[in-house]
Protein backbone atom coordinates (compact mmCIF):
# COMPACT_ATOMS: atom_id res chain seq x y z
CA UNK A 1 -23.80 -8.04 8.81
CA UNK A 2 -24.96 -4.82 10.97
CA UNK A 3 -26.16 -1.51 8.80
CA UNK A 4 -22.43 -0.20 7.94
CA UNK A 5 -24.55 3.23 6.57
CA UNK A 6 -23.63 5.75 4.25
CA UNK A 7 -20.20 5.01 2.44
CA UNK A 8 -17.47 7.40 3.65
CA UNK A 9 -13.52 9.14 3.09
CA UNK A 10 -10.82 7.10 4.21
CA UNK A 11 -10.50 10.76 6.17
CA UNK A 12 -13.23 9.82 8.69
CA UNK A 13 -12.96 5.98 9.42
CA UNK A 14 -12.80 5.41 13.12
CA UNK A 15 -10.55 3.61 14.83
CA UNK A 16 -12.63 0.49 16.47
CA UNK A 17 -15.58 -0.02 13.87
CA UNK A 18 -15.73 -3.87 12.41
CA UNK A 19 -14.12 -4.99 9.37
CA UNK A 20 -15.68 -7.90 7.35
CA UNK A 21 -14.69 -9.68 4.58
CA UNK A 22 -16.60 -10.32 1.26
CA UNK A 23 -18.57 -13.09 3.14
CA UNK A 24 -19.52 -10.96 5.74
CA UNK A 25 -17.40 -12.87 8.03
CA UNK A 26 -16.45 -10.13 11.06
CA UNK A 27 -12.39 -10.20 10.70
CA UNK A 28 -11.46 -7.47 13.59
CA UNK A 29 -11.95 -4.03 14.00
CA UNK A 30 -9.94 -0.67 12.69
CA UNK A 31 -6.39 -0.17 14.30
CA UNK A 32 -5.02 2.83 11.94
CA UNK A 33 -6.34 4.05 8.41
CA UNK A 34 -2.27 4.50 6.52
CA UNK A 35 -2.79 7.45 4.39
CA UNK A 36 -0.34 9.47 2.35
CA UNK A 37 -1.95 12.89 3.01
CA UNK A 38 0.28 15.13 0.85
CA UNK A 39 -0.34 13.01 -1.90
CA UNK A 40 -4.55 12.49 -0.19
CA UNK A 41 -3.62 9.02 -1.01
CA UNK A 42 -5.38 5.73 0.85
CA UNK A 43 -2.32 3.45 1.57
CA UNK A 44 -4.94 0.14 3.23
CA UNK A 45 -6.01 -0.50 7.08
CA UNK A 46 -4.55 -2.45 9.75
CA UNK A 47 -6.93 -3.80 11.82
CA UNK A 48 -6.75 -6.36 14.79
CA UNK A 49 -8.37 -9.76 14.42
CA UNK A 50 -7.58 -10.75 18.75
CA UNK A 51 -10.85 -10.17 19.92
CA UNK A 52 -12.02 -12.97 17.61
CA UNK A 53 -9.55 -14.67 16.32
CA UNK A 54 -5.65 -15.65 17.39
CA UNK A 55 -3.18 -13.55 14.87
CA UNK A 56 -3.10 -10.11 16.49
CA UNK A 57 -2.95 -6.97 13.66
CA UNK A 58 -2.98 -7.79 10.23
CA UNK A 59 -2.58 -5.22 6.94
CA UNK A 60 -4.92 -4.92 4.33
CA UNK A 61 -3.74 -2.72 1.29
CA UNK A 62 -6.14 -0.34 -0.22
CA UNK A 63 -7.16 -2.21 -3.52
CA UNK A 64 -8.42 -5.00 -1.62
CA UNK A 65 -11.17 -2.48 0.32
CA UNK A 66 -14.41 -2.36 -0.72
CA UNK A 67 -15.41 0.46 0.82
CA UNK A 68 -15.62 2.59 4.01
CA UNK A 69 -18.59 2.67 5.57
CA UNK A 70 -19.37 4.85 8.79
CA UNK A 71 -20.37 2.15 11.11
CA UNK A 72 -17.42 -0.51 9.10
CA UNK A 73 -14.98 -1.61 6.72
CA UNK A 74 -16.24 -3.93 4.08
CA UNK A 75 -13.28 -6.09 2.17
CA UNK A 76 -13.39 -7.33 -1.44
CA UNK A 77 -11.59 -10.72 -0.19
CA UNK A 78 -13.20 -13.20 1.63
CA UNK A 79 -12.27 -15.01 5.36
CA UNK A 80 -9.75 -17.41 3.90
CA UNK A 81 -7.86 -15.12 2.11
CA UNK A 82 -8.34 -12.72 4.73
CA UNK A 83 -7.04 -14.92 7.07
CA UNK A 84 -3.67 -14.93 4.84
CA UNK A 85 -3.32 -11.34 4.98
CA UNK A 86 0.58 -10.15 6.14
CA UNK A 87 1.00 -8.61 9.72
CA UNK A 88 2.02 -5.03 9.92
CA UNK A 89 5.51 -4.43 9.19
CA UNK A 90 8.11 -0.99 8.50
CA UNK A 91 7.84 0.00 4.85
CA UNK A 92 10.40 2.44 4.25
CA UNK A 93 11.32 4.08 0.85
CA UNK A 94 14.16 2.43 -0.68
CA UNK A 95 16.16 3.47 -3.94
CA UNK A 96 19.21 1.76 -4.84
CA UNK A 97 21.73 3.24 -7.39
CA UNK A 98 24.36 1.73 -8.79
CA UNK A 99 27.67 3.50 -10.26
CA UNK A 100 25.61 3.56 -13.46
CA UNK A 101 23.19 6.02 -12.26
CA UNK A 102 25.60 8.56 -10.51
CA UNK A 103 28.22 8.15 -13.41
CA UNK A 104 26.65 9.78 -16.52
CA UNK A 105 26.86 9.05 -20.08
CA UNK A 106 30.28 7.03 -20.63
CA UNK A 107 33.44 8.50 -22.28
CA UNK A 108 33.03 7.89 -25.91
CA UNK A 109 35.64 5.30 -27.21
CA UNK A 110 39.03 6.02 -29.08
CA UNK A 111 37.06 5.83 -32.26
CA UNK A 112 34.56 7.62 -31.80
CA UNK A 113 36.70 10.59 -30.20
CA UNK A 114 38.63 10.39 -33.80
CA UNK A 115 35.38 10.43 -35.84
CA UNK A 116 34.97 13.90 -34.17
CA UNK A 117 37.85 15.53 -34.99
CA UNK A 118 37.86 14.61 -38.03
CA UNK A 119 34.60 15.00 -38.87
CA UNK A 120 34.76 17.92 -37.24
CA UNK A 121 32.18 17.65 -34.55
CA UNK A 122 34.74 17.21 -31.23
């Protein structure tokens, strides 16, 4: 593997410097750096494995990154699992709520509307 250098941000990773895997097998190079800034949160890297290898852009999420060097990418998986790594795809946010979560605390029973009044807390 090449001198990578000094270890760098997430901030300054260039599009177009080599990623390698644990085994210092050279996967592709940097596509995009996904970041959450407001958050100044390191999402993972896609990075395109044609110029090597057939597969075209693949995603690697931020755990599985060594580190960021200024001449590379160094990943703590090696070729083979590398090689299983999921293309690119939309990740929007998602919530789903059910009439549970928009409905509130349920109506308390007959019985316990009685127990109220007569206890004298309803």
């Amino acid at each position: 593997m090449d001198d990578l250098g000094s270890k760098v941000s997430y901030l300054v990773a260039k599009r177009g410097i080599p990623v390698y895997s644990s085994d210092e097998v050279k996967l592709g190079t940097v596509v995009e750096v996904l970041d959450a800034p407001e958050a100044d949160l390191f999402d993972g890297i896609i990075f395109d494995t044609t110029p090597n290898r057939p597969g075209g852009h693949k995603f690697v999420d931020a755990p599985e990154v060594e580190g960021i060097y200024e001449r590379g990418v160094v990943l703590q998986i090696d070729a083979a699992a590398a090689a299983k790594l999921a293309k690119p795809g939309k990740n929007p946010g998602s919530i789903e709520i059910s009439p549970d979560d928009v409905a509130g605390e349920p109506a308390p029973s007959f019985w316990r509307r009685a127990w109220n009044l007569l206890s004298g807390k309803g």
